[in-house]
PDB file of N, CA and C in Angstrom:
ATOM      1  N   UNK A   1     119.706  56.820 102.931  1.00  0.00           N
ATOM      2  CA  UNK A   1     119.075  58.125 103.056  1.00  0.00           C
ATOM      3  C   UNK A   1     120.071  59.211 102.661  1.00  0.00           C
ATOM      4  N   UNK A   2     119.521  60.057 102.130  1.00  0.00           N
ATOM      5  CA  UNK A   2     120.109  61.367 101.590  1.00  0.00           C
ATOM      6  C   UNK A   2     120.734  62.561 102.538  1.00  0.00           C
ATOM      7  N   UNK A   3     121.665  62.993 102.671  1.00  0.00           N
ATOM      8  CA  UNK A   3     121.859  64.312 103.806  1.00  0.00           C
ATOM      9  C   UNK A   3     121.781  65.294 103.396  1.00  0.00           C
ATOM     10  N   UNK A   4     121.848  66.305 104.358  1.00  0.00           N
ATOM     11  CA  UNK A   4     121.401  67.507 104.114  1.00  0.00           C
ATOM     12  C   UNK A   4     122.652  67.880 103.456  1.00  0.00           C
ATOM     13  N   UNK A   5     122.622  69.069 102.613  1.00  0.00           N
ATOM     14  CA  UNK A   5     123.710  69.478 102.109  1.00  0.00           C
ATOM     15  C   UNK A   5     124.124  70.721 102.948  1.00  0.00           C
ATOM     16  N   UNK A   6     125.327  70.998 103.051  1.00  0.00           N
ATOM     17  CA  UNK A   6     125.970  71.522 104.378  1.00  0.00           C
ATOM     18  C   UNK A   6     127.873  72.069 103.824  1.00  0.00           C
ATOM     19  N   UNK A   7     127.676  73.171 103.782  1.00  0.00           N
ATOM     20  CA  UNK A   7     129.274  74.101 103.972  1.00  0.00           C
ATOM     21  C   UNK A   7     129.265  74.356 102.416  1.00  0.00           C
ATOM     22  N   UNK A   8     130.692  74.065 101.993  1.00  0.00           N
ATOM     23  CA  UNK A   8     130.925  74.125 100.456  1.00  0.00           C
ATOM     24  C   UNK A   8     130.067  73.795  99.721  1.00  0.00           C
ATOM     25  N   UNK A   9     129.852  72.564  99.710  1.00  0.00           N
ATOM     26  CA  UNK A   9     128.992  71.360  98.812  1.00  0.00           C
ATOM     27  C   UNK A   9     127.386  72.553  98.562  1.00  0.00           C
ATOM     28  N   UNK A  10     127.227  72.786  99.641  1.00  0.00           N
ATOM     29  CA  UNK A  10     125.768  73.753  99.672  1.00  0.00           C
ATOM     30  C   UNK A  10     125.861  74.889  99.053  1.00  0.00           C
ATOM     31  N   UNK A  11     126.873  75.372  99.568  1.00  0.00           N
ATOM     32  CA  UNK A  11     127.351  76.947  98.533  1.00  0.00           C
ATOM     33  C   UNK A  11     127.221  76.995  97.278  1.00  0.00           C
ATOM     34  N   UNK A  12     128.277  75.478  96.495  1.00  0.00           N
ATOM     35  CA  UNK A  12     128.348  75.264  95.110  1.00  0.00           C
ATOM     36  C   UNK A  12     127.105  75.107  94.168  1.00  0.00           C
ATOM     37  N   UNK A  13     126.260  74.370  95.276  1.00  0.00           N
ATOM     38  CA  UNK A  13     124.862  73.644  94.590  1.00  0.00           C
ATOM     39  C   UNK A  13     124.109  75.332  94.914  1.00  0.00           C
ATOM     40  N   UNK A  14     123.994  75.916  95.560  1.00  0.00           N
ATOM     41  CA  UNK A  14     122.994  77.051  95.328  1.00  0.00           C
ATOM     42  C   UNK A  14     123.364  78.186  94.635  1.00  0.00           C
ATOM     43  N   UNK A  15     125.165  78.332  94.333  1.00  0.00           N
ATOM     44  CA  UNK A  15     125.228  78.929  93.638  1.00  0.00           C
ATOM     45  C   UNK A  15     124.958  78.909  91.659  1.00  0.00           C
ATOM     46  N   UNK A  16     125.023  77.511  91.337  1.00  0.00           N
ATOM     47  CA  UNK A  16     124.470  76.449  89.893  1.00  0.00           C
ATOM     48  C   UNK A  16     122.972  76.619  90.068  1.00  0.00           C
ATOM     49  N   UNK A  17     121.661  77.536  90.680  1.00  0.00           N
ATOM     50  CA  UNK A  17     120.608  77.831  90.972  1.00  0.00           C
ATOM     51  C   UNK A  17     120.221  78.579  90.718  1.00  0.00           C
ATOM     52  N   UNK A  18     119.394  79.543  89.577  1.00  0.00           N
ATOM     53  CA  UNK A  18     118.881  80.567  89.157  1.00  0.00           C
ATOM     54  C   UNK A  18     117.619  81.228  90.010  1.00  0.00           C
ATOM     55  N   UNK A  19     117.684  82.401  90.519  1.00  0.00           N
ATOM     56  CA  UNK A  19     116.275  82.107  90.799  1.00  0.00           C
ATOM     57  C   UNK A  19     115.825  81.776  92.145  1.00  0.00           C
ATOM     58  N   UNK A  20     116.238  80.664  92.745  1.00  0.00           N
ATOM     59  CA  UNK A  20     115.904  79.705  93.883  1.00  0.00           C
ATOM     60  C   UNK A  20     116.366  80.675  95.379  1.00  0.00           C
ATOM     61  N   UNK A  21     115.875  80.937  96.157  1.00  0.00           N
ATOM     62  CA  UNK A  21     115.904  81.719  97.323  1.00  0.00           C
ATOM     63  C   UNK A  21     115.840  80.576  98.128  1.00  0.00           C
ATOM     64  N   UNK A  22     117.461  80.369  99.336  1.00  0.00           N
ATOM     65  CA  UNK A  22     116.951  79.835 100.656  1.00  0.00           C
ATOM     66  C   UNK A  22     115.341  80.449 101.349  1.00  0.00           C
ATOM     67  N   UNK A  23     114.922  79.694 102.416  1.00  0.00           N
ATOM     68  CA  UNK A  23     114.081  80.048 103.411  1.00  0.00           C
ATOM     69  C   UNK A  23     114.509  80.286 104.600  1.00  0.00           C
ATOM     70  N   UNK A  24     113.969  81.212 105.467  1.00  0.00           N
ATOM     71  CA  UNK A  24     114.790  81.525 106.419  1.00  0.00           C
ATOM     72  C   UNK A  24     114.382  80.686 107.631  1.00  0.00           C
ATOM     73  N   UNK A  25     112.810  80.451 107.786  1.00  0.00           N
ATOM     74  CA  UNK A  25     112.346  79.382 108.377  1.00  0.00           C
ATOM     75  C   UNK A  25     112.361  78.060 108.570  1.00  0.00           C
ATOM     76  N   UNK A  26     112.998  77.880 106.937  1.00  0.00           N
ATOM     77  CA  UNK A  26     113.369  76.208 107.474  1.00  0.00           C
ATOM     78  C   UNK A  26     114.489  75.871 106.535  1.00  0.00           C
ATOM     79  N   UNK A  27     114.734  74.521 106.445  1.00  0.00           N
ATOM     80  CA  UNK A  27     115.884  74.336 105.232  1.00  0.00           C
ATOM     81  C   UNK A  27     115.379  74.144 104.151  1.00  0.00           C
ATOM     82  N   UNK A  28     114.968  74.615 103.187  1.00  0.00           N
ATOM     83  CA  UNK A  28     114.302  74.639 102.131  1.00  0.00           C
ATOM     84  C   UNK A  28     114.569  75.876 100.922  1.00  0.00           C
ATOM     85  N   UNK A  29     114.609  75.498  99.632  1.00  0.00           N
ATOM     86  CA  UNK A  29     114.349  76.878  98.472  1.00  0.00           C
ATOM     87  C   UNK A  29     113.568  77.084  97.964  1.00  0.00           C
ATOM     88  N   UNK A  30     113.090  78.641  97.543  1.00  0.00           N
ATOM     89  CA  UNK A  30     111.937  78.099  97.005  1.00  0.00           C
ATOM     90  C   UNK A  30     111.845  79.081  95.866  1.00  0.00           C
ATOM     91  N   UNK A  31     111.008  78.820  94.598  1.00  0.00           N
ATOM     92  CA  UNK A  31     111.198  80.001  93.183  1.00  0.00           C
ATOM     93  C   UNK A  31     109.519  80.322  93.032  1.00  0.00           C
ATOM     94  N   UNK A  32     109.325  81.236  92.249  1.00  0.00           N
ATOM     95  CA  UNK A  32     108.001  81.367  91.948  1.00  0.00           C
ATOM     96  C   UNK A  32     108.309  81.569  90.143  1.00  0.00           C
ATOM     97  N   UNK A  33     107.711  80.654  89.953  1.00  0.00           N
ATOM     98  CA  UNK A  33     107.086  80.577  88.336  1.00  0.00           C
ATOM     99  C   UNK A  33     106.101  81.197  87.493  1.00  0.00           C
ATOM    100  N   UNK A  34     106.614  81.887  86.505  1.00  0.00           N
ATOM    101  CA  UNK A  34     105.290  82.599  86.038  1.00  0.00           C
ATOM    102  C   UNK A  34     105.240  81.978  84.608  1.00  0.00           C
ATOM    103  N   UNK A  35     104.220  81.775  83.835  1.00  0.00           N
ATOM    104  CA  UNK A  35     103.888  81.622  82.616  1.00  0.00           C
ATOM    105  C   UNK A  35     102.693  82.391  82.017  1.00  0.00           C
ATOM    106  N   UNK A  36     102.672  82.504  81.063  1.00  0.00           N
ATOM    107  CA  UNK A  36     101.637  83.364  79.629  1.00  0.00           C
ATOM    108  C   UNK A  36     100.523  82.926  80.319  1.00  0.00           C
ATOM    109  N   UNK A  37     100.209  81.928  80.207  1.00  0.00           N
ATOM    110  CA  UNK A  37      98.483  81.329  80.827  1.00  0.00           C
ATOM    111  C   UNK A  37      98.670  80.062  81.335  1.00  0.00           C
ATOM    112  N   UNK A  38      97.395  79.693  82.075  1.00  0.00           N
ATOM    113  CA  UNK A  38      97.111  78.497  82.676  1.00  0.00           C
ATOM    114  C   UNK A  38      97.422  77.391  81.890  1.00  0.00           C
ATOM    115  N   UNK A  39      97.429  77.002  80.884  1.00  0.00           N
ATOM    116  CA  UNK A  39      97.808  76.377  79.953  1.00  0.00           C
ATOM    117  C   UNK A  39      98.879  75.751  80.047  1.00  0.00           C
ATOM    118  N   UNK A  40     100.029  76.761  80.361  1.00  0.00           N
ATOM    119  CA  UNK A  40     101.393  76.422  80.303  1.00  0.00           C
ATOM    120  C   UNK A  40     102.158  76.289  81.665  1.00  0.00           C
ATOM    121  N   UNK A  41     101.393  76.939  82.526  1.00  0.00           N
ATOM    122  CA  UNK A  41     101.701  76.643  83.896  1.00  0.00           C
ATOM    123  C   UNK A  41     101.773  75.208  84.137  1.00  0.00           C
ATOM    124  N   UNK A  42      99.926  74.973  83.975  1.00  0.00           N
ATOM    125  CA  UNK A  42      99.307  73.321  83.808  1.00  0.00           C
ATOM    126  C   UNK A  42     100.445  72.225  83.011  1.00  0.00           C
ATOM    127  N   UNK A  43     100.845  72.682  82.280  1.00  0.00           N
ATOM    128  CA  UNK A  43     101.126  71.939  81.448  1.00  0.00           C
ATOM    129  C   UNK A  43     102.730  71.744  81.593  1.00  0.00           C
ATOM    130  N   UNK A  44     103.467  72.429  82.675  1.00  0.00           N
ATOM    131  CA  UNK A  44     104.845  72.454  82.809  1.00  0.00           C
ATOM    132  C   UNK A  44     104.971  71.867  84.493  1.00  0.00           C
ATOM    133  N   UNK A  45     103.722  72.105  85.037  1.00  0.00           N
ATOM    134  CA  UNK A  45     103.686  71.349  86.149  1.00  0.00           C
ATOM    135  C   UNK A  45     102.909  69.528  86.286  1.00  0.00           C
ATOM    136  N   UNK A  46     102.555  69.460  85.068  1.00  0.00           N
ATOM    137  CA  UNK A  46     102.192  67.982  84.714  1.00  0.00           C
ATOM    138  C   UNK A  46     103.602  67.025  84.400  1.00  0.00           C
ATOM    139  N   UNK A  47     104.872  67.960  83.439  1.00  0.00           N
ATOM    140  CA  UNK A  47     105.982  67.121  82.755  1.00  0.00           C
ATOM    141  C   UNK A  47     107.050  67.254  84.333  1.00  0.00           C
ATOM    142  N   UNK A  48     106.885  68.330  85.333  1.00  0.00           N
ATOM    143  CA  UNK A  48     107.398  68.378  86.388  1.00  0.00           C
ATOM    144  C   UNK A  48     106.783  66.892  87.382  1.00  0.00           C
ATOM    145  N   UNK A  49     105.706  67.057  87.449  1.00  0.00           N
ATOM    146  CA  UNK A  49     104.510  65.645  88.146  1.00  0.00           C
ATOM    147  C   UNK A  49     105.157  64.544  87.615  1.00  0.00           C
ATOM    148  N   UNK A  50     105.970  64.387  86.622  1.00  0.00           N
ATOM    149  CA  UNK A  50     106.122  63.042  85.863  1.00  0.00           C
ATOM    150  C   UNK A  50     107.885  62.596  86.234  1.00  0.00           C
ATOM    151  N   UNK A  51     108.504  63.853  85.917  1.00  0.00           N
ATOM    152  CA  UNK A  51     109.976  63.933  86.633  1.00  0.00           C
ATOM    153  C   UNK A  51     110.156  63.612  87.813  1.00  0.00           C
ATOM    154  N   UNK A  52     109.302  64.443  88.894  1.00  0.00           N
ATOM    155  CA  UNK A  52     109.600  64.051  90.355  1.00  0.00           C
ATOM    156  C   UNK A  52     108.981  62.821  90.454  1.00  0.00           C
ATOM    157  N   UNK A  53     107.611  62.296  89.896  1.00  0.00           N
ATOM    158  CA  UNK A  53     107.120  60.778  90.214  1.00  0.00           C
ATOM    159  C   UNK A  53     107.994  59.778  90.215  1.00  0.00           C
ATOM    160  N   UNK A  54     108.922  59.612  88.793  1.00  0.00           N
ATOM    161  CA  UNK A  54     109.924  58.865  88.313  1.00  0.00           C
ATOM    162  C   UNK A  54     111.458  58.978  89.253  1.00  0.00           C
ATOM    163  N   UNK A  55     111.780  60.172  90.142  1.00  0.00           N
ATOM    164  CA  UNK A  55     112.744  60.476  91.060  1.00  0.00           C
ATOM    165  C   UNK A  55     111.933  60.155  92.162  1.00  0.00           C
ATOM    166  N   UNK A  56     110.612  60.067  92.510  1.00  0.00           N
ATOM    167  CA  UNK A  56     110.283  59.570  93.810  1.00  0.00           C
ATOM    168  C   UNK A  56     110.330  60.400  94.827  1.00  0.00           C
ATOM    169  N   UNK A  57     110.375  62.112  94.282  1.00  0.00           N
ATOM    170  CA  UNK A  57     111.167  63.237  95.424  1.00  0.00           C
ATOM    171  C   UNK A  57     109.884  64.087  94.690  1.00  0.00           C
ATOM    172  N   UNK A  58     108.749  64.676  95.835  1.00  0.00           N
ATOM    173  CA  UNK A  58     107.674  65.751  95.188  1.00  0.00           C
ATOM    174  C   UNK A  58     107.981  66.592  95.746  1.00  0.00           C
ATOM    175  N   UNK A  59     107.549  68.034  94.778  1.00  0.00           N
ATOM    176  CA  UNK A  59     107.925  69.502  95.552  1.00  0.00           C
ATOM    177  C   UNK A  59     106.696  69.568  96.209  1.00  0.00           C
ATOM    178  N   UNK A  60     106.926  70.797  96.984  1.00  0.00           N
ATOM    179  CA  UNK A  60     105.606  71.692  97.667  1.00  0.00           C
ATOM    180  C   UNK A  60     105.134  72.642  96.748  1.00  0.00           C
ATOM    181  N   UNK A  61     103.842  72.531  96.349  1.00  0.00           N
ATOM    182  CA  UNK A  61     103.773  73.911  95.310  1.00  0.00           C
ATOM    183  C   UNK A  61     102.190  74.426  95.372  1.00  0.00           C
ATOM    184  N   UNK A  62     102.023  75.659  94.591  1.00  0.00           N
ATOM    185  CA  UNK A  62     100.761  76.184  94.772  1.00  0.00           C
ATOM    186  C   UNK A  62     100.773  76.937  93.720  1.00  0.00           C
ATOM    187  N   UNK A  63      99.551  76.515  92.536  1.00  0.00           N
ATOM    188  CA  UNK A  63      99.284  77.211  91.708  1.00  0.00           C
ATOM    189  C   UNK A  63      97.725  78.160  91.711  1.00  0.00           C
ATOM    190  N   UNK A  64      98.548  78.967  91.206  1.00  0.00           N
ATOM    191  CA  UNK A  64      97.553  79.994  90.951  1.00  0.00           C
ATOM    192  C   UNK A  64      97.306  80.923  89.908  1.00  0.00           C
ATOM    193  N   UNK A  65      96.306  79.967  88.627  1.00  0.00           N
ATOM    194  CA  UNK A  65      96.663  80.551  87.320  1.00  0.00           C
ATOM    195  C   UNK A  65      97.520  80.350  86.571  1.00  0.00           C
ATOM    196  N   UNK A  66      98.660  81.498  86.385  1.00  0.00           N
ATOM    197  CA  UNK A  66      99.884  81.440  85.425  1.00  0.00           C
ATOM    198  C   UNK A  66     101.253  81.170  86.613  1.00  0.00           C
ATOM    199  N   UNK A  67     100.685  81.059  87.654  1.00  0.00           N
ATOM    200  CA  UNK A  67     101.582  81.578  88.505  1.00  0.00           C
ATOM    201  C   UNK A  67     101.622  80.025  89.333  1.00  0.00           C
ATOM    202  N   UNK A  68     102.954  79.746  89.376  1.00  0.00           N
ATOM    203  CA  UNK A  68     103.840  78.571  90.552  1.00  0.00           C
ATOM    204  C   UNK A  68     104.245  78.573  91.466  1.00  0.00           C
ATOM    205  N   UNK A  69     104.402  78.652  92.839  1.00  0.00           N
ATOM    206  CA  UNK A  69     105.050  78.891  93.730  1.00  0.00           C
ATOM    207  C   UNK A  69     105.611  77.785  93.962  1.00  0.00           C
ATOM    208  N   UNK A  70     106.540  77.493  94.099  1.00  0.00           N
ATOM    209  CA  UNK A  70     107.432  76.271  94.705  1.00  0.00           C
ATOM    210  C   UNK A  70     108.540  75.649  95.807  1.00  0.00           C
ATOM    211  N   UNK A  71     108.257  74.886  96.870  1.00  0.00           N
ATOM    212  CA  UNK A  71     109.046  74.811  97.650  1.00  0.00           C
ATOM    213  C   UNK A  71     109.845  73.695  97.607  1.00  0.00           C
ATOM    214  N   UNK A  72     111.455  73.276  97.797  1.00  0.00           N
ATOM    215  CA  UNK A  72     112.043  71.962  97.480  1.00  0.00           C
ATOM    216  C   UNK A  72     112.983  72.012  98.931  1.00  0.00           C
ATOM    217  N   UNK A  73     112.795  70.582  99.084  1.00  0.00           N
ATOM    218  CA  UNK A  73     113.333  70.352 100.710  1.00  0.00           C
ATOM    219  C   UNK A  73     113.025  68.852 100.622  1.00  0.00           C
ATOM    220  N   UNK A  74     113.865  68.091 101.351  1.00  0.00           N
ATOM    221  CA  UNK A  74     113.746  66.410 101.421  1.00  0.00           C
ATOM    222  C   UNK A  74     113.707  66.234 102.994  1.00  0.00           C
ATOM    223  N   UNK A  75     112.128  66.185 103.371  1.00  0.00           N
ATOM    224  CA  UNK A  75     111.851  65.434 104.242  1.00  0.00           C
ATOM    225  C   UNK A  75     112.609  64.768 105.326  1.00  0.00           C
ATOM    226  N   UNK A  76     112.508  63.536 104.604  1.00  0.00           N
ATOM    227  CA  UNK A  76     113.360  62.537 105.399  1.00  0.00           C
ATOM    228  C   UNK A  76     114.515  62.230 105.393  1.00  0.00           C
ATOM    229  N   UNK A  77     115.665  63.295 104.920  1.00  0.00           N
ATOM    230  CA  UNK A  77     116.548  63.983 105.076  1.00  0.00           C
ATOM    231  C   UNK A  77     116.579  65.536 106.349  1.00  0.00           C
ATOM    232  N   UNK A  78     115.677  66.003 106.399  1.00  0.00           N
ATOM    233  CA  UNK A  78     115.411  67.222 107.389  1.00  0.00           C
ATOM    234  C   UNK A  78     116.187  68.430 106.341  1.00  0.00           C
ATOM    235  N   UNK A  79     116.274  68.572 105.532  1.00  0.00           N
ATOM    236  CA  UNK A  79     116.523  69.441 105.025  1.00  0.00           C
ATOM    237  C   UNK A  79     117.138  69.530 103.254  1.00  0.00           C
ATOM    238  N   UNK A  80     117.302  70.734 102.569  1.00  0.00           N
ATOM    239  CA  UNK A  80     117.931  70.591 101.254  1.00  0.00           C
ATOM    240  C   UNK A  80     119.163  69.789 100.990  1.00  0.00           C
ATOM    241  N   UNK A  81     118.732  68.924 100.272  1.00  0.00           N
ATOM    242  CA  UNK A  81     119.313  67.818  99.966  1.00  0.00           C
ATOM    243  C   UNK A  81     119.989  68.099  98.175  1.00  0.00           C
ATOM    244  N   UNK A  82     120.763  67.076  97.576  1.00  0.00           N
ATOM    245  CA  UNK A  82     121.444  67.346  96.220  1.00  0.00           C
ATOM    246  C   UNK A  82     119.869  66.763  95.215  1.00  0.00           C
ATOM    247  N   UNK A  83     119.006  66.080  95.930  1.00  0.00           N
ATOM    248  CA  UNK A  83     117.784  65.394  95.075  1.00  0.00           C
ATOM    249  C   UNK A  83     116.884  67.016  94.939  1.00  0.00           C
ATOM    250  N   UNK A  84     116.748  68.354  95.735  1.00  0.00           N
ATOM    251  CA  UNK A  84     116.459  69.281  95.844  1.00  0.00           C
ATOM    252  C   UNK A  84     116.802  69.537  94.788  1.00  0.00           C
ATOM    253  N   UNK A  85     118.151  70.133  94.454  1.00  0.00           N
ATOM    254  CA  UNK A  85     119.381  70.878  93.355  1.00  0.00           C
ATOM    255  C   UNK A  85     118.661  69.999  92.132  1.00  0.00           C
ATOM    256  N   UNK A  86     118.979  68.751  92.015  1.00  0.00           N
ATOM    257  CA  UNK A  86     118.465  68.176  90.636  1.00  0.00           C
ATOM    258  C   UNK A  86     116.887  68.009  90.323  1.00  0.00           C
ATOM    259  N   UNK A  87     116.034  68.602  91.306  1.00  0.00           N
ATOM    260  CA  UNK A  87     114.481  69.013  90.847  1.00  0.00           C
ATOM    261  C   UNK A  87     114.693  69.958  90.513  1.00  0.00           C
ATOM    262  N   UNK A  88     115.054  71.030  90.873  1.00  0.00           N
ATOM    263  CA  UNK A  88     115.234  72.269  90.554  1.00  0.00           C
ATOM    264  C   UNK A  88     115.816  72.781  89.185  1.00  0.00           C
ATOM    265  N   UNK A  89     117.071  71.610  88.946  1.00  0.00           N
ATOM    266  CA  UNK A  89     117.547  72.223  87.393  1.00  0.00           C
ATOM    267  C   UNK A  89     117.178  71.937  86.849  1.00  0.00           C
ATOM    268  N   UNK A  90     115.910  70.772  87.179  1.00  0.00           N
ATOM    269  CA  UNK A  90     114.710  70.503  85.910  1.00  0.00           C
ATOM    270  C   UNK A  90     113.531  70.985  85.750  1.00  0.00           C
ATOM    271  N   UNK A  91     113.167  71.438  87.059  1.00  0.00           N
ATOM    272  CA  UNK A  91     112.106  72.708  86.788  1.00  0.00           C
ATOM    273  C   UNK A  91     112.392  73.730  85.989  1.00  0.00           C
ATOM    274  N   UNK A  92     113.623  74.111  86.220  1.00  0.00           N
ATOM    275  CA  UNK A  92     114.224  75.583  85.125  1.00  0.00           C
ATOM    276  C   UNK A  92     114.414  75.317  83.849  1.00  0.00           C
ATOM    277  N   UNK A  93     115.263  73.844  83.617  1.00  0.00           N
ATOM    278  CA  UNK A  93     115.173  73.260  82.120  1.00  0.00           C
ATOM    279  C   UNK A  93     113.948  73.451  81.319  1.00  0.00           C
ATOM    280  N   UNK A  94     113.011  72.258  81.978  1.00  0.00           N
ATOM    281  CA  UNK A  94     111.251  72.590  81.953  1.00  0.00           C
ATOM    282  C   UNK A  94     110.606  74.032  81.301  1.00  0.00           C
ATOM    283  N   UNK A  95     111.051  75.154  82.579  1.00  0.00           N
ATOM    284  CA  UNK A  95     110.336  76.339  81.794  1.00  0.00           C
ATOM    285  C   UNK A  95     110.596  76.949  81.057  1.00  0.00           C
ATOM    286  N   UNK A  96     112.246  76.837  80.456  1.00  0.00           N
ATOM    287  CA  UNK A  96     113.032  77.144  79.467  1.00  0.00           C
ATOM    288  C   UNK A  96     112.328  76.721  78.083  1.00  0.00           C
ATOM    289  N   UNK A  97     111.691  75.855  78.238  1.00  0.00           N
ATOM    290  CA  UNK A  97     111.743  74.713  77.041  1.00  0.00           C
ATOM    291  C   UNK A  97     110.218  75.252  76.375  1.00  0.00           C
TER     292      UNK A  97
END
């Protein structure tokens, strides 16, 4: 099992994070995504669906339209974990692309 990430190690990994806002409520980050149209939202949260399937680690998310909201946190860990950090720099890769 994965641990939470905690002191330095946490600092380093959220500072390599564009974007990504702790939560104050729990251990978790979270970004909101915007794209041109549904299209590309759809279509960047399908190649995301396929990344996390293949890592075995799903975000929390809520679309609406052009718009993503996203939450990353590992469960069964209890909190942001380094499997968090590496969804995340592929979500941003992703919308870059």
């Amino acid at each position: 099992m994965t641990k939470p990430l905690e002191g330095d190690a946490r600092a380093a990994a959220l500072a390599g994070l564009e974007g990504w806002t702790p939560l104050a409520d729990r251990d978790a980050i979270a970004k909101t995504f915007k794209f041109k149209t549904f299209d590309q939202a759809f279509g960047w949260m399908s190649r995301v669906a396929l990344a996390a399937e293949k890592a075995d680690h799903h975000p929390e998310w809520r679309n609406v339209y052009n718009t993503v909201e996203v939450v990353l946190t590992t469960h069964d860990a209890g909190g942001l974990t380094e499997r968090d950090v590496e969804l995340a720099k592929k979500m941003d890769r992703f919308a870059k692309a």
